[in-house]
C-alpha atoms as a PDB file:
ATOM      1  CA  UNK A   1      98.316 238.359  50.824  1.00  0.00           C
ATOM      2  CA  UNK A   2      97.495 234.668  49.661  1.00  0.00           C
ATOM      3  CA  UNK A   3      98.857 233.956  46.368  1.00  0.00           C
ATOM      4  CA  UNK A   4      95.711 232.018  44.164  1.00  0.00           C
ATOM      5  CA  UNK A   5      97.096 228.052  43.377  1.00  0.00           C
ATOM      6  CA  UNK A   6      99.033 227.708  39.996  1.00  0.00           C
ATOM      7  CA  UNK A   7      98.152 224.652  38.506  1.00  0.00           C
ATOM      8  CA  UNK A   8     101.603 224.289  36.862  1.00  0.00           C
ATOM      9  CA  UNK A   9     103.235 224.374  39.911  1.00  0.00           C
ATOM     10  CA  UNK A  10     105.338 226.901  41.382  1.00  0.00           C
ATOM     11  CA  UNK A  11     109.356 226.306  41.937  1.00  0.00           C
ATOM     12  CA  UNK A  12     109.624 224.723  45.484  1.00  0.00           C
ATOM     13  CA  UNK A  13     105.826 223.649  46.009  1.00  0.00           C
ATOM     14  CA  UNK A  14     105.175 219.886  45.482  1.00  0.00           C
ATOM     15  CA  UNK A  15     102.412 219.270  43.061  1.00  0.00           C
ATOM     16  CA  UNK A  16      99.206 217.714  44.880  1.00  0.00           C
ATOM     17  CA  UNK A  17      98.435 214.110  43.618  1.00  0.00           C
ATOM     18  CA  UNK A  18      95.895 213.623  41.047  1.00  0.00           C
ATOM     19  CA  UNK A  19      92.297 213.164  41.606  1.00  0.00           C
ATOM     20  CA  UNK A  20      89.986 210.359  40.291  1.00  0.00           C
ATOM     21  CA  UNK A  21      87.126 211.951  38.575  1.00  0.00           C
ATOM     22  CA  UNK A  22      83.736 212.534  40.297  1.00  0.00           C
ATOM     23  CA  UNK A  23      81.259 211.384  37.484  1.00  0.00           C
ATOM     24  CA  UNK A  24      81.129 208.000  35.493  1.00  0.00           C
ATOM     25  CA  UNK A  25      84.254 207.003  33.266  1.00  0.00           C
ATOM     26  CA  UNK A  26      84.283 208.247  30.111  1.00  0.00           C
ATOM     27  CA  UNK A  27      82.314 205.414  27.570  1.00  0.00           C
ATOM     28  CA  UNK A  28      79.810 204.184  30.646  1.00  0.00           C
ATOM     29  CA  UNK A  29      76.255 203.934  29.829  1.00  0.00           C
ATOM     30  CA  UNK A  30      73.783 207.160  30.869  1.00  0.00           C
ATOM     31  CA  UNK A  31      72.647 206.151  34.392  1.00  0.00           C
ATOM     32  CA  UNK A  32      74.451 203.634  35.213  1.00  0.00           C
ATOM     33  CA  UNK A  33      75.446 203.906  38.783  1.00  0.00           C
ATOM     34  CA  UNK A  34      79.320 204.458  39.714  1.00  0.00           C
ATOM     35  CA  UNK A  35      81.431 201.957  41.311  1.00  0.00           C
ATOM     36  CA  UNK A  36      83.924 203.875  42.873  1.00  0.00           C
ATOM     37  CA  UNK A  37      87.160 202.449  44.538  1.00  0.00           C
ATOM     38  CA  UNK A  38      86.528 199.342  46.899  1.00  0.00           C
ATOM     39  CA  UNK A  39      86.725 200.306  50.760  1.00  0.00           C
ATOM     40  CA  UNK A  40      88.419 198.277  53.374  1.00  0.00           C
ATOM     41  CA  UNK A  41      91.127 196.619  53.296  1.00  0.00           C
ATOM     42  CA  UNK A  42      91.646 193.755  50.257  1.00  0.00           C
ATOM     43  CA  UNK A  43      90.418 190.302  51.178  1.00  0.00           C
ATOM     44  CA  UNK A  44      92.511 187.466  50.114  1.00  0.00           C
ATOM     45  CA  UNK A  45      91.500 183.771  49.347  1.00  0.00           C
ATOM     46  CA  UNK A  46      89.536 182.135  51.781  1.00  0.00           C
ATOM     47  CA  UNK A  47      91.636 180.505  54.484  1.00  0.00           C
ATOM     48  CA  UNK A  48      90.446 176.715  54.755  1.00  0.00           C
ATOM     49  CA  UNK A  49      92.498 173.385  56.046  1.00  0.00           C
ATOM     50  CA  UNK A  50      95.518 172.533  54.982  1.00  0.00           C
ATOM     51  CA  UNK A  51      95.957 169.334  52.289  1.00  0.00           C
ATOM     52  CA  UNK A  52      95.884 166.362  54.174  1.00  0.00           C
ATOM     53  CA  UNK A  53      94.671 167.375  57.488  1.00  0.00           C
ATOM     54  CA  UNK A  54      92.189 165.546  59.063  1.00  0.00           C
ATOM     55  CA  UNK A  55      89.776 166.636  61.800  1.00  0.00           C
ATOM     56  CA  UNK A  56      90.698 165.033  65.080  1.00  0.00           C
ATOM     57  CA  UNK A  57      87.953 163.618  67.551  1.00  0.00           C
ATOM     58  CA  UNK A  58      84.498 164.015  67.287  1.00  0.00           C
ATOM     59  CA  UNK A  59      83.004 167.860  66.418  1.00  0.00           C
ATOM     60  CA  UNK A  60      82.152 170.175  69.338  1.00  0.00           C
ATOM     61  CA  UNK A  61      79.484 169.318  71.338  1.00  0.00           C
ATOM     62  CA  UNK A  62      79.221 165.813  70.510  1.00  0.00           C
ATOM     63  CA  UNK A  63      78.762 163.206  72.765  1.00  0.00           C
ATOM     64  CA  UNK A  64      81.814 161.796  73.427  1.00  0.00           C
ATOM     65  CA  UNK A  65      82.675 158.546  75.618  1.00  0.00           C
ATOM     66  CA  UNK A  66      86.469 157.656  76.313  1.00  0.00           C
ATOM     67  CA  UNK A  67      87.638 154.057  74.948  1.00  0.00           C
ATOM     68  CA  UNK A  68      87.815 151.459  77.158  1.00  0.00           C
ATOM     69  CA  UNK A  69      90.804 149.365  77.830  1.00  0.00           C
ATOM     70  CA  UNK A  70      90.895 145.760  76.279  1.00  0.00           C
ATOM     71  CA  UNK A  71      89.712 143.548  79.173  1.00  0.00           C
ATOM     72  CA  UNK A  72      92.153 140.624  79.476  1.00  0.00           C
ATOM     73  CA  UNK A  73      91.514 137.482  78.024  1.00  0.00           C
ATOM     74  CA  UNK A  74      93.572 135.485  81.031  1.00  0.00           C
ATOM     75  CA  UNK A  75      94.265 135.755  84.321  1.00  0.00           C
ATOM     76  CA  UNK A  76      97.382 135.559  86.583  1.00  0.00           C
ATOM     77  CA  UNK A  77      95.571 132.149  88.395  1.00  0.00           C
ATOM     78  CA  UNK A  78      94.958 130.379  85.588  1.00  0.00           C
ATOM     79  CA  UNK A  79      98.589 130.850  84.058  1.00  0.00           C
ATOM     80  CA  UNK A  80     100.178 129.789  87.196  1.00  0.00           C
ATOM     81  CA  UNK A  81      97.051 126.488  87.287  1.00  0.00           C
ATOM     82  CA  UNK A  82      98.678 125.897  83.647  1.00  0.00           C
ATOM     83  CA  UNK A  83     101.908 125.716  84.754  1.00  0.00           C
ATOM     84  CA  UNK A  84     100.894 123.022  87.736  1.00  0.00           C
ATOM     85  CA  UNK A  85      99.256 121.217  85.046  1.00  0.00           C
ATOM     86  CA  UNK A  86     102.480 121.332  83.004  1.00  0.00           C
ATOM     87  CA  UNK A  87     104.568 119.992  86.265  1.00  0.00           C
ATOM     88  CA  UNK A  88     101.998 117.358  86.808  1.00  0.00           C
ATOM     89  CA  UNK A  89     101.776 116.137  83.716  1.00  0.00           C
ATOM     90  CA  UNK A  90     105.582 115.876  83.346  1.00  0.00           C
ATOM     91  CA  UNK A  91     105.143 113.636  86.218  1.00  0.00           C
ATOM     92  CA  UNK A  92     103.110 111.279  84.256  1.00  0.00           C
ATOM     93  CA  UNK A  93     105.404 111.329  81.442  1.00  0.00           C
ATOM     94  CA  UNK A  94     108.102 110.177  83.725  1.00  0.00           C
ATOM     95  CA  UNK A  95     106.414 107.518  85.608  1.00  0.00           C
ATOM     96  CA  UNK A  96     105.869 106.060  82.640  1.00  0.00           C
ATOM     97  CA  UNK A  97     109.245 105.311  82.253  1.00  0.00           C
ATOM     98  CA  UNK A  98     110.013 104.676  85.379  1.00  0.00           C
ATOM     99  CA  UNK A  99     110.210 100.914  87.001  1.00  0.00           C
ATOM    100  CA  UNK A 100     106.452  99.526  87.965  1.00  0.00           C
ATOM    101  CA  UNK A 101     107.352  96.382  89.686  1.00  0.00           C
ATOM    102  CA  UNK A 102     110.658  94.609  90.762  1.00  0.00           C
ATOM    103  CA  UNK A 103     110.593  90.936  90.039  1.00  0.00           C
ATOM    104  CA  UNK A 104     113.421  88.850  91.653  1.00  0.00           C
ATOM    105  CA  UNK A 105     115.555  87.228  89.548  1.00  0.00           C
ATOM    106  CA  UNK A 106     113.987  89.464  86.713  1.00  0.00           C
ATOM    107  CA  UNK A 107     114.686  92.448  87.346  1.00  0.00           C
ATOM    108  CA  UNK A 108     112.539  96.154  87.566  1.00  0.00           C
ATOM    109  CA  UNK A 109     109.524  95.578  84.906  1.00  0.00           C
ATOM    110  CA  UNK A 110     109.473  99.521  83.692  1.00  0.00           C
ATOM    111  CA  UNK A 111     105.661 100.701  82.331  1.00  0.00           C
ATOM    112  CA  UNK A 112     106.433 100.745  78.575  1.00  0.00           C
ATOM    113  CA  UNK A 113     106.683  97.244  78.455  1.00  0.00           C
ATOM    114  CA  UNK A 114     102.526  97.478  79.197  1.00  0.00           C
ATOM    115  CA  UNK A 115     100.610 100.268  79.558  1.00  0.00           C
ATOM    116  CA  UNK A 116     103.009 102.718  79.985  1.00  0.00           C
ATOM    117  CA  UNK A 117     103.102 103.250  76.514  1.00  0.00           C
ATOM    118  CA  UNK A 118      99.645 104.641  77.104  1.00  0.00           C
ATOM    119  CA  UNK A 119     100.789 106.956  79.846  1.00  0.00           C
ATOM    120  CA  UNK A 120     103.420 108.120  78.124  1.00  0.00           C
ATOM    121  CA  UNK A 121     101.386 109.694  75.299  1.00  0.00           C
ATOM    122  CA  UNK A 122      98.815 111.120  77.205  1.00  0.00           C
ATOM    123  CA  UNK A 123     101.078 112.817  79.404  1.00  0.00           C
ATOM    124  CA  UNK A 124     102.790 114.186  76.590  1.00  0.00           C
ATOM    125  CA  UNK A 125      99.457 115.473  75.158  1.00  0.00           C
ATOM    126  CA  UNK A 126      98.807 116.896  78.706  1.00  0.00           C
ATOM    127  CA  UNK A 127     101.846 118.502  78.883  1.00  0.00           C
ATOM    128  CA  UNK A 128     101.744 120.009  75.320  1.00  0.00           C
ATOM    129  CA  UNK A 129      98.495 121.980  75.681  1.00  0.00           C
ATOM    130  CA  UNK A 130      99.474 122.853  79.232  1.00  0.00           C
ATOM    131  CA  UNK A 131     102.619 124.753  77.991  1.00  0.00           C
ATOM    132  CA  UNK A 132      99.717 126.374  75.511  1.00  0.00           C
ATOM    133  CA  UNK A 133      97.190 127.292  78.078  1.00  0.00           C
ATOM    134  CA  UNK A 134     100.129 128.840  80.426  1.00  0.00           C
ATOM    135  CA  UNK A 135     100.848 131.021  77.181  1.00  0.00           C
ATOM    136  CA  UNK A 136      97.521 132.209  77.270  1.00  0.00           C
ATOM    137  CA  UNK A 137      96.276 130.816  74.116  1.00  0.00           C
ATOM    138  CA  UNK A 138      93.032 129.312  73.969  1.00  0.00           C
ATOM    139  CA  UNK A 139      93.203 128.333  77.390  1.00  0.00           C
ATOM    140  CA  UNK A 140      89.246 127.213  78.223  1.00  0.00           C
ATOM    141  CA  UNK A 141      89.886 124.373  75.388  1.00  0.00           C
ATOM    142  CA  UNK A 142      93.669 123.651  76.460  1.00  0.00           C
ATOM    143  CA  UNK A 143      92.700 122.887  80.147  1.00  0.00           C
ATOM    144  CA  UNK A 144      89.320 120.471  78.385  1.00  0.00           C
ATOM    145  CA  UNK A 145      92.036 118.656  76.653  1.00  0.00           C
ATOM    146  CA  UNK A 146      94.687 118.583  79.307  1.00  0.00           C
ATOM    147  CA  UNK A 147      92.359 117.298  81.788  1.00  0.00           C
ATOM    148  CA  UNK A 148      90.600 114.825  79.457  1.00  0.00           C
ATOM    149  CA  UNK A 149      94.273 113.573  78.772  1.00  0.00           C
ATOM    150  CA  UNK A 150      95.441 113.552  81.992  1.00  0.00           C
ATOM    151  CA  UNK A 151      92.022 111.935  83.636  1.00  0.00           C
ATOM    152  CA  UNK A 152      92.939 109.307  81.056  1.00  0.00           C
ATOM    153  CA  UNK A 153      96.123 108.562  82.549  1.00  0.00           C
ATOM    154  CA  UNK A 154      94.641 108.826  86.034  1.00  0.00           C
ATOM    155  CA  UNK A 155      92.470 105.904  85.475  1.00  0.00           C
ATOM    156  CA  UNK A 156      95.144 103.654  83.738  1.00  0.00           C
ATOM    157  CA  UNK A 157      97.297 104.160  86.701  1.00  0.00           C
ATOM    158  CA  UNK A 158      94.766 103.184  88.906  1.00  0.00           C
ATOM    159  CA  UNK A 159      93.610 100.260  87.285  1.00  0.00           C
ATOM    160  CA  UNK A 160      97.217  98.750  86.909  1.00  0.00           C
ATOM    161  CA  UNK A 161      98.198  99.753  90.371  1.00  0.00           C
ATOM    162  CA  UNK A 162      95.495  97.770  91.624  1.00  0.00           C
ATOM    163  CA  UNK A 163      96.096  94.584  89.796  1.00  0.00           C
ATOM    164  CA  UNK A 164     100.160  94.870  90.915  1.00  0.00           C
ATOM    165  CA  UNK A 165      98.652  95.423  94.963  1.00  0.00           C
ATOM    166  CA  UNK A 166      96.741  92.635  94.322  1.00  0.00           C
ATOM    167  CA  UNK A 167      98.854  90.020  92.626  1.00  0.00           C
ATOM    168  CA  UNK A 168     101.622  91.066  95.518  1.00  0.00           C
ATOM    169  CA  UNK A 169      99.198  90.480  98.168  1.00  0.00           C
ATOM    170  CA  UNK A 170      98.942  86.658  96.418  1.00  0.00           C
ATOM    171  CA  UNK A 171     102.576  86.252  96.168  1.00  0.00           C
ATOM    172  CA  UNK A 172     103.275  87.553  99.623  1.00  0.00           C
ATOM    173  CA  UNK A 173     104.127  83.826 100.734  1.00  0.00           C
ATOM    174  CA  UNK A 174     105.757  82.634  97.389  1.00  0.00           C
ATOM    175  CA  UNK A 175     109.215  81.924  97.003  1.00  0.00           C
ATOM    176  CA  UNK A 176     109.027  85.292  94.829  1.00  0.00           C
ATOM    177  CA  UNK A 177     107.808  88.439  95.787  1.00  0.00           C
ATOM    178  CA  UNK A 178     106.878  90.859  93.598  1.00  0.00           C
ATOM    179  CA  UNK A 179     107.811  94.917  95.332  1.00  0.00           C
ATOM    180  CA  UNK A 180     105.971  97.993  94.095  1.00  0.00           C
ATOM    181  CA  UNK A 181     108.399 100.089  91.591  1.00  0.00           C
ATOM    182  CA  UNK A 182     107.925 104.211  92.036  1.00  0.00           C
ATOM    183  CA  UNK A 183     106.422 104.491  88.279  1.00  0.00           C
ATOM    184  CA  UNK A 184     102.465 103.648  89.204  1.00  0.00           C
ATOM    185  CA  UNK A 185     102.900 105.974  92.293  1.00  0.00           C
ATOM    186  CA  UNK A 186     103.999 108.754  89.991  1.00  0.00           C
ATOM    187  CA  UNK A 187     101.907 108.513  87.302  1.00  0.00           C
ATOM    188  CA  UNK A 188      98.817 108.230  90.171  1.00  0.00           C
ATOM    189  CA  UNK A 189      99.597 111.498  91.574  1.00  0.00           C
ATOM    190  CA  UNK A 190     100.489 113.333  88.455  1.00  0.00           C
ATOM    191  CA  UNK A 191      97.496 112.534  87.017  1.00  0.00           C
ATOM    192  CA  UNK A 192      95.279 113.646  90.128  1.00  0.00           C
ATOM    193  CA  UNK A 193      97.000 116.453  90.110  1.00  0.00           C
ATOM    194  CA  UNK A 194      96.932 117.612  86.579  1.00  0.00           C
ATOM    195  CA  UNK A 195      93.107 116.664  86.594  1.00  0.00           C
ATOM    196  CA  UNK A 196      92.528 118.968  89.651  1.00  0.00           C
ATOM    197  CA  UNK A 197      94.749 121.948  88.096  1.00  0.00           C
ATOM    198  CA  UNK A 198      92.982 121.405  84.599  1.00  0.00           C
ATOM    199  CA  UNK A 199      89.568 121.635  86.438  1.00  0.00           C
ATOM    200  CA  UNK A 200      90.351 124.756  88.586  1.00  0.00           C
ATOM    201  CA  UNK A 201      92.067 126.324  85.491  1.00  0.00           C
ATOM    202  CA  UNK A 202      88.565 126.082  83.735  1.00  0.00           C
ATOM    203  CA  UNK A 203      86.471 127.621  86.191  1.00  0.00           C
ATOM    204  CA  UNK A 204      88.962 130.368  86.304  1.00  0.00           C
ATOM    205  CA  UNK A 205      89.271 131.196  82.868  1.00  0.00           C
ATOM    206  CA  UNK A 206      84.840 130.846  82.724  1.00  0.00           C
ATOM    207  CA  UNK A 207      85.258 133.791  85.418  1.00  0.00           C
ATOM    208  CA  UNK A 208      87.195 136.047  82.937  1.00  0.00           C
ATOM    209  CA  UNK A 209      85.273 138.910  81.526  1.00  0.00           C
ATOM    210  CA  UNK A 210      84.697 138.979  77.902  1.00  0.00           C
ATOM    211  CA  UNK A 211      86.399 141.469  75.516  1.00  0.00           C
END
């Protein structure tokens, strides 16, 4: 036969656990409807973004275009056109020291004595902004002013190559004659050259695309 349950408990049976109360706590206002214990599990603080971090790349469904690479500012051709310009004008700078006529009994007559002085500076102004233009640095304006420079020098050469050709050509039956020295030759073709490498280096560097 089943024994009725004893509230005080009975030597060897564990006591059941107490039980919240059914109706409103003791104190609460008539009507007032009963909250009883929350259901679910607990929800903790709202999970957001770390301190600090910062959203990479545009949000979802955004349009979104990849960057483009730089496009260069100078080209392998008109480096390697500065550098001819460079050689060329070097050639100036030399010729200008170099002997422009041999006069017996006087000796070689070298081109700083005249003109060469003129030579000399522009081919040093040449060669300057060449070195500049064949480190890629402002290279449309440093091939204007090489070749400006070297043109220059071009037409000096010229011009005093032609009077020496000529005044040899009168002295060809004197007593004296008067013999070509290398310096006028050089300073001819360097500046020809440097003049053609200055112009090709500006329509390459026109041809670059701009960043």
């Amino acid at each position: 036969m089943t024994q009725p349950y004893d509230p005080t408990g009975t030597p060897g049976q564990p006591t059941p656990p107490p039980q919240p109360p059914a109706g409103p706590p003791p104190g609460a206002p008539q009507g007032a409807p009963h909250q009883g214990p929350p259901q679910g599990p607990a929800q903790g603080p709202a999970q957001g973004p770390p301190p600090g971090w910062v959203q990479q790349g545009p949000p979802p469904g955004y349009p979104y275009a990849p960057p483009q690479a730089a496009r260069p500012l100078t080209s392998s051709s008109s480096r390697v056109l500065a550098w001819v310009a460079l050689g060329a004008a070097v050639l100036v700078v030399l010729g200008s020291f170099m002997p422009w006529v041999n006069v017996p009994f006087l000796g070689a007559v070298s081109g700083t004595s005249g003109d060469g002085m003129l030579t000399l500076v522009l081919g040093l102004i040449a060669a300057g902004v060449a070195v500049a233009a064949g480190l890629g640095r402002a290279q449309l304006a440093m091939f204007a002013v090489a070749g400006i420079a070297s043109l220059i020098a071009l037409f000096i050469g010229i011009y005093d190559l032609t009077n020496v050709t000529s005044g040899m050509a009168e002295l060809e039956d004197e007593i004296f004659t008067v013999a070509l020295g290398p310096g006028l030759p050089m300073i001819v073709l360097g500046g020809f050259v440097a003049v053609g490498a200055c112009v090709a280096g500006i329509v390459a560097t026109r041809k670059l695309p701009k960043a």
